[in-house]
Structures are given as C-alpha cells and as structure tokens.
N, C-alpha and C. Protein backbone atom coordinates (compact mmCIF):
# COMPACT_ATOMS: atom_id res chain seq x y z
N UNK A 1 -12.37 6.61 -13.02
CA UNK A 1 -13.21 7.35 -12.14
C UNK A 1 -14.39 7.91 -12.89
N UNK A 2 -15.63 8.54 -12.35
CA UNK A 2 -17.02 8.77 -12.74
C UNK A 2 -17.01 9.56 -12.38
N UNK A 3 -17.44 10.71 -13.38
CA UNK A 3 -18.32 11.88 -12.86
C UNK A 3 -17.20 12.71 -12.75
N UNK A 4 -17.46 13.49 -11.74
CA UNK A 4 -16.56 15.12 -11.92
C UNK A 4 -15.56 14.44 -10.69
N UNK A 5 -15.19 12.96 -10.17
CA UNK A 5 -14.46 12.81 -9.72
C UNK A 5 -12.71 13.07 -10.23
N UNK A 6 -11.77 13.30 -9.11
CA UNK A 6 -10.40 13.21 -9.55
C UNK A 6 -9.54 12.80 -8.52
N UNK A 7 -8.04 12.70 -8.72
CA UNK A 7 -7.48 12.30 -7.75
C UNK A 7 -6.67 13.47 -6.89
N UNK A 8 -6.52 13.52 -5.88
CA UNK A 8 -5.94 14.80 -4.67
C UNK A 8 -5.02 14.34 -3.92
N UNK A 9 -4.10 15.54 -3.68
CA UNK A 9 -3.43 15.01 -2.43
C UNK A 9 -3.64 15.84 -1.70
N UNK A 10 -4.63 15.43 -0.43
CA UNK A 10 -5.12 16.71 0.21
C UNK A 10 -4.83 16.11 1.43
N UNK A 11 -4.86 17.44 2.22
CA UNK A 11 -4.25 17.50 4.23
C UNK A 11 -3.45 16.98 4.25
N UNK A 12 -2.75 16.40 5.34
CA UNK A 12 -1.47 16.03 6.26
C UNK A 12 -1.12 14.91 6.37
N UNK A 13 -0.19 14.29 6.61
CA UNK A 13 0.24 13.49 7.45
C UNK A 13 1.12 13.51 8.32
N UNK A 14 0.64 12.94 9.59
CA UNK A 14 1.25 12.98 11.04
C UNK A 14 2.99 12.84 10.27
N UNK A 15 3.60 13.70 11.53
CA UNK A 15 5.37 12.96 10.93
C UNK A 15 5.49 11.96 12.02
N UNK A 16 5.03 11.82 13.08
CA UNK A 16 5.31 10.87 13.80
C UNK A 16 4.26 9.72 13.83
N UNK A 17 4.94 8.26 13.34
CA UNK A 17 3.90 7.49 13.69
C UNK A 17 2.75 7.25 14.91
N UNK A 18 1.66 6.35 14.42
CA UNK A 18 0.85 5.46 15.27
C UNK A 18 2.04 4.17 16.15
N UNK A 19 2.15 3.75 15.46
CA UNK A 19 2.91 2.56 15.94
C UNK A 19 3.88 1.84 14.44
N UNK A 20 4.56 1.22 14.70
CA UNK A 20 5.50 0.61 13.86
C UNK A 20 5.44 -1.02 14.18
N UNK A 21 4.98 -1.71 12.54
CA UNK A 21 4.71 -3.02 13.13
C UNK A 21 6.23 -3.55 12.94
N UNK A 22 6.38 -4.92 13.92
CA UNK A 22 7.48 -5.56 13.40
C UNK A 22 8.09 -7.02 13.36
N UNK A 23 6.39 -7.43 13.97
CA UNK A 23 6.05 -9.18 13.70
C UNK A 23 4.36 -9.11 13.15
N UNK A 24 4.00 -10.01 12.46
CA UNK A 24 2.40 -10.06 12.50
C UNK A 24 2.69 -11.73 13.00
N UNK A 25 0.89 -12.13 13.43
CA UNK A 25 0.57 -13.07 13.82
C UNK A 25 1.34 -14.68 12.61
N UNK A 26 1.26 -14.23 11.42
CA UNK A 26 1.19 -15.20 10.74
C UNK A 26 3.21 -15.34 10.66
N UNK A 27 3.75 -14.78 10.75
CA UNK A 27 5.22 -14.56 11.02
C UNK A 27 5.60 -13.00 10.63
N UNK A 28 7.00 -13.07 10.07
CA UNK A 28 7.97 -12.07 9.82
C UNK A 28 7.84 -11.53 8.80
N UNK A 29 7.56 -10.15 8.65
CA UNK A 29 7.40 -9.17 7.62
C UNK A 29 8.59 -8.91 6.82
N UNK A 30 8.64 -9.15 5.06
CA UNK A 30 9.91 -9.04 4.94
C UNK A 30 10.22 -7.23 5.20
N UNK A 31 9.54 -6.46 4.68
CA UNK A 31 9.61 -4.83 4.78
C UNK A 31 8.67 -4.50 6.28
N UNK A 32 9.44 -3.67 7.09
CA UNK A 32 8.53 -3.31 8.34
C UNK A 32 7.59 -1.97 7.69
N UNK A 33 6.59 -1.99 8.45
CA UNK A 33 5.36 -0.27 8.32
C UNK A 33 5.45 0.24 9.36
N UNK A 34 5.32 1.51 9.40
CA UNK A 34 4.57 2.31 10.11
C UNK A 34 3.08 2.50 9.55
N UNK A 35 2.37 3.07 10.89
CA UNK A 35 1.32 3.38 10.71
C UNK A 35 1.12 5.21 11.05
N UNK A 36 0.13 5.78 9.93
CA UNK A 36 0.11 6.96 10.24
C UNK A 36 -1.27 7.92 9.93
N UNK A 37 -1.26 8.72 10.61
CA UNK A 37 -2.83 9.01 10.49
C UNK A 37 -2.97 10.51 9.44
N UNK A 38 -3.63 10.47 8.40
CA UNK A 38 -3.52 11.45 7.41
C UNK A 38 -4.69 12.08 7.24
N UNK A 39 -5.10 13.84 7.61
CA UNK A 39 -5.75 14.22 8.34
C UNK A 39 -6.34 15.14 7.19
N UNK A 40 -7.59 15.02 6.53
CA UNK A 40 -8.12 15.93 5.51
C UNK A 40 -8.51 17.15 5.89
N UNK A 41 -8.72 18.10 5.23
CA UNK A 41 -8.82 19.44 5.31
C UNK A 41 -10.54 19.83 6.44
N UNK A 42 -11.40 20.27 6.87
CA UNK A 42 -12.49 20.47 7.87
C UNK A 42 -13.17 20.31 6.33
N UNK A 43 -14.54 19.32 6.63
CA UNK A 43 -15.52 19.73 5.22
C UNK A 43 -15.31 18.31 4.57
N UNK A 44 -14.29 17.31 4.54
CA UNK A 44 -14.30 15.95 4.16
C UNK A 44 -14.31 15.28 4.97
N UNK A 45 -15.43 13.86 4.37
CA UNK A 45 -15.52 12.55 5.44
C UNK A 45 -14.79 11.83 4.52
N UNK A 46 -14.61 10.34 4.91
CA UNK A 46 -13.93 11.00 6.18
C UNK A 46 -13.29 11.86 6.68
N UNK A 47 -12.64 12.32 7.49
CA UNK A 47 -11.65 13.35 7.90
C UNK A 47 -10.17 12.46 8.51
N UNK A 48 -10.19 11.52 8.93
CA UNK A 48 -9.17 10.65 9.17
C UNK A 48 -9.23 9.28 8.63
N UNK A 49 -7.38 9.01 7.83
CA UNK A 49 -7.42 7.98 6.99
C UNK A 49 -6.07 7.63 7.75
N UNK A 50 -6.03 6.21 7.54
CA UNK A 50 -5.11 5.62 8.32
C UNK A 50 -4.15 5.27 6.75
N UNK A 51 -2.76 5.51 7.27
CA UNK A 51 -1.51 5.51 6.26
C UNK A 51 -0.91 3.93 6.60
N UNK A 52 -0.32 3.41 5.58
CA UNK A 52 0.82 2.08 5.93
C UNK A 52 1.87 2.87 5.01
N UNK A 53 3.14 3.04 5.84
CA UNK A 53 4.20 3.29 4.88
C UNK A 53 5.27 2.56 5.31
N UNK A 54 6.28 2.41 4.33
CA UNK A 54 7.46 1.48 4.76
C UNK A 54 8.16 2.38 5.56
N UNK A 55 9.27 1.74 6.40
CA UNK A 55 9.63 1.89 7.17
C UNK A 55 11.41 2.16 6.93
N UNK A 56 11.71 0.93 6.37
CA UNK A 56 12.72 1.21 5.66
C UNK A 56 12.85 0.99 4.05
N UNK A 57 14.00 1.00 3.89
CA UNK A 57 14.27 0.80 1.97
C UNK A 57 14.55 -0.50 1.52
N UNK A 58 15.23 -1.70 2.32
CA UNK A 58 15.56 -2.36 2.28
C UNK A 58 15.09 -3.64 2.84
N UNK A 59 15.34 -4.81 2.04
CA UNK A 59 14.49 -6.32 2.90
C UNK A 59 15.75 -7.55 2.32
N UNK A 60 15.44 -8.40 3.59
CA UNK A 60 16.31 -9.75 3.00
C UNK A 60 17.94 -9.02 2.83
N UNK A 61 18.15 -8.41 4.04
CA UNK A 61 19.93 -7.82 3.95
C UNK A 61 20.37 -7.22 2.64
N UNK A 62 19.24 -6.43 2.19
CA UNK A 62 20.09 -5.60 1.19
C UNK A 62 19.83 -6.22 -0.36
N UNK A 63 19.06 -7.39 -0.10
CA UNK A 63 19.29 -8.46 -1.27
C UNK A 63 17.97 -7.92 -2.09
N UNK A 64 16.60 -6.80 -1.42
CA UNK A 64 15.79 -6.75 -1.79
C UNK A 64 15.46 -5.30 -1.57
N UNK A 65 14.66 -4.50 -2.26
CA UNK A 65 13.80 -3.50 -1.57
C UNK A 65 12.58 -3.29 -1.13
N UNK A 66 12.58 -2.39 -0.23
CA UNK A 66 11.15 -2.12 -0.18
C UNK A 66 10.28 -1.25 -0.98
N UNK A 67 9.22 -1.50 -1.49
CA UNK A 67 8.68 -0.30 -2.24
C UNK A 67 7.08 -0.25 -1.77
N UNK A 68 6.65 0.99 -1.52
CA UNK A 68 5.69 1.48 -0.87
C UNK A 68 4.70 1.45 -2.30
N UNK A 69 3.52 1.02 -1.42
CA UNK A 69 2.12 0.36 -2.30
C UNK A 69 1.04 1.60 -2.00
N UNK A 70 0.42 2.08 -3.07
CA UNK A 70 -0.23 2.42 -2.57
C UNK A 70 -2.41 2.35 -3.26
N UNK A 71 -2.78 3.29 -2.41
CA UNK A 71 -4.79 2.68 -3.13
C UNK A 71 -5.01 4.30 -3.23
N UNK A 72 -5.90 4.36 -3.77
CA UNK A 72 -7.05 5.27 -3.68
C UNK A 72 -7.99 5.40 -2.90
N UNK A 73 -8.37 6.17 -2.31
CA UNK A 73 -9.68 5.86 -1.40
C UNK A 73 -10.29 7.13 -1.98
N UNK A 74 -11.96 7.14 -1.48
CA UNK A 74 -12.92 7.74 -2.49
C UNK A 74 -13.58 8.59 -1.19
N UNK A 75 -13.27 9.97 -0.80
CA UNK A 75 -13.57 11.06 0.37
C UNK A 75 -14.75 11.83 -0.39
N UNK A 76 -15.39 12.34 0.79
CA UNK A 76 -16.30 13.32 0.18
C UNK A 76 -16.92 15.00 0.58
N UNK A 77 -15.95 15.71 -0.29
CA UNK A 77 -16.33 16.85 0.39
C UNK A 77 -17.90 17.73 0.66
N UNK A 78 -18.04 17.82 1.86
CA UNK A 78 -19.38 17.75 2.38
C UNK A 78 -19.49 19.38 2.07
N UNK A 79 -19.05 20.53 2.11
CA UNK A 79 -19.10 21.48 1.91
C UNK A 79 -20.70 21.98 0.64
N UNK A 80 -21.21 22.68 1.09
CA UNK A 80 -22.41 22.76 0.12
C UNK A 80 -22.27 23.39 -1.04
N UNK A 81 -21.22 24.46 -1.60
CA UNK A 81 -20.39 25.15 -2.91
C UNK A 81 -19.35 23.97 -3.57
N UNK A 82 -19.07 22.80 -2.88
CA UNK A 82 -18.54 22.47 -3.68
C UNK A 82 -18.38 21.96 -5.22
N UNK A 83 -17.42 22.39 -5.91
CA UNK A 83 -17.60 22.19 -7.06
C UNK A 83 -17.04 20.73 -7.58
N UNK A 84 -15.95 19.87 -6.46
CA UNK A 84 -16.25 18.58 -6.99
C UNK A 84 -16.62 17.48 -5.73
N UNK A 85 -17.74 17.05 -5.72
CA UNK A 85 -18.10 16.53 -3.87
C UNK A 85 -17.58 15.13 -3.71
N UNK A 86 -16.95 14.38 -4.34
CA UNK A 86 -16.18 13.20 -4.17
C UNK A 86 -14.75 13.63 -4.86
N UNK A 87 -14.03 13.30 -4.06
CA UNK A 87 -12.48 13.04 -4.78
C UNK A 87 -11.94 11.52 -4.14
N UNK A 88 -10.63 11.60 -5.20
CA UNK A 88 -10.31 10.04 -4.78
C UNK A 88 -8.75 10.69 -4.11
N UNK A 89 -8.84 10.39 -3.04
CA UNK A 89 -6.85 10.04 -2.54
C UNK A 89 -6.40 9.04 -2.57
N UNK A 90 -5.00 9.45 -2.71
CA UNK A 90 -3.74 8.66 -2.90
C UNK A 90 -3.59 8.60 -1.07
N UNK A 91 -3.35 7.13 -1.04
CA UNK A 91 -3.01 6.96 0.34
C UNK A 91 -1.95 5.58 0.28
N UNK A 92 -1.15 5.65 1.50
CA UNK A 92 -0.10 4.57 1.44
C UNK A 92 -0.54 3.52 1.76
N UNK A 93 -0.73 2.31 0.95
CA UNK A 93 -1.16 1.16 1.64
C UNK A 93 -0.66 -0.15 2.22
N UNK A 94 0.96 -0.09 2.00
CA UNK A 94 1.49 -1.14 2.14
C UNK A 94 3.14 -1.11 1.96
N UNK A 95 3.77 -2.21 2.16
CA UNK A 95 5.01 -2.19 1.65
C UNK A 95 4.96 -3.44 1.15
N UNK A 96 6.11 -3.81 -0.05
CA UNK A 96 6.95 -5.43 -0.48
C UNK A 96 8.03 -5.14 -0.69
N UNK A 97 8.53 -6.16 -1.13
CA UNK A 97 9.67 -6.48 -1.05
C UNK A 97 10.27 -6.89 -2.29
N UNK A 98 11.01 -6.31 -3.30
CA UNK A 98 10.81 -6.68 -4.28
C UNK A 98 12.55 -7.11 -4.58
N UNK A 99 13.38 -8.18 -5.06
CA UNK A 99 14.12 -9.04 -4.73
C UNK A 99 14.93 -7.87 -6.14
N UNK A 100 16.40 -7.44 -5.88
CA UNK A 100 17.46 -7.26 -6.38
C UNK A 100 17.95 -7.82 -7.31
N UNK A 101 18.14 -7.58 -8.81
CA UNK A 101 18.51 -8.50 -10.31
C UNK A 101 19.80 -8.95 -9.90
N UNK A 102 19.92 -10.02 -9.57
CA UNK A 102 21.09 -11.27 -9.49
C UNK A 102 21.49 -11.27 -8.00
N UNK A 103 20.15 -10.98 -7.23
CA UNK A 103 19.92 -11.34 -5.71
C UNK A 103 20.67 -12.53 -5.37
N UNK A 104 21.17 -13.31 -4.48
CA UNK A 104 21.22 -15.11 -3.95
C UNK A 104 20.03 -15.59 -4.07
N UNK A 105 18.94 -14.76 -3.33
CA UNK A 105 17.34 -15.35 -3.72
C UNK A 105 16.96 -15.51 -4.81
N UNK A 106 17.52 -15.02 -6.01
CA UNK A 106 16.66 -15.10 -6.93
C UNK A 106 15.93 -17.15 -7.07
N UNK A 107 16.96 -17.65 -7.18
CA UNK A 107 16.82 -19.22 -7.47
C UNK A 107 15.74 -19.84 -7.06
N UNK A 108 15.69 -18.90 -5.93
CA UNK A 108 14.04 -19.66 -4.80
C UNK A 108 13.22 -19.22 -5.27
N UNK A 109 12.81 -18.43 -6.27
CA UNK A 109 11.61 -17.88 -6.47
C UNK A 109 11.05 -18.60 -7.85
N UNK A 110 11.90 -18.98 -8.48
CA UNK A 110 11.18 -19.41 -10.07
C UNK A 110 10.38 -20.15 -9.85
C-alpha cells in the first residue's frame, strides 16, 4: 500500500443475507455463498460493499472444505479532518474448496 494508506475493519455487516447462491449458470458450486451487504461508517465512499461469504464449512461430502477468500478494496474517507483519506478493507470475496489429505478425490486431481 502507498501513502498514509492502511488496512481497516470498519462498519457492519448485515447478519442476514442478500440472497444465497446455489447453482450458477456454468454448473454446481462446490462451496455455496451468501451474499451480504457491509455498511461503512457516514463519511466513506463507498458506503456499501457487497460481501461473498461461505455458507457452509464443508464441500464434496465432507471430503473437502470450504475456506473463505478474501480482497481488499480501497474506500475513501471523505470527511475533511481526516487524518488518513483512503483506507483499504478486508472484505469477503469468495469461497473454495480445498480437498482433505487422503480425500478419495485426491487421485483426480494430480
């Protein structure tokens, strides 16, 4: 990061999802998401950031987990005293699936 930037975990997130996916177009998700809307403090733009978090812990019957991905995104507090006017958040961006040491799957993957 540059400058008097840093990383925050600032405002909320909804406890109740947007929606919960549980097919996409291209097929079957091995880990399902929710979607959730994470709401910064009055004074940052944006002010609403959209969340992907897993849904559950588990993928492929147990044979795998899920583990939640996540990015940075780069907000900016608009406030005119502020003393740092960009920060970066931690936001959830995803789930995978990451396969269990001596899974049945393992074989398919090499």
């Amino acid at each position: 990061m540059i400058g008097e930037s840093r990383i925050e975990e600032l405002g909320t997130l909804d406890r109740k999802p947007w929606s919960c996916k549980k097919d996409s177009d291209d097929g079957t998700p091995l880990c399902r998401e929710c979607y959730y809307q994470h709401t910064l403090p009055e004074g940052y733009h944006p002010r609403h950031l959209v969340e992907r978090k897993c849904k559950g812990q588990y993928c492929l019957s147990h044979e795998g987990r899920c583990i939640q991905q996540y990015m940075e995104v780069q907000v900016r507090n608009t406030a005119p005293n502020a003393k740092y006017p960009d920060y970066w958040v931690k936001i959830g961006s995803g789930c995978k699936c990451i396969l269990n040491k001596g899974s049945m799957f393992e074989q398919f993957v090499r």
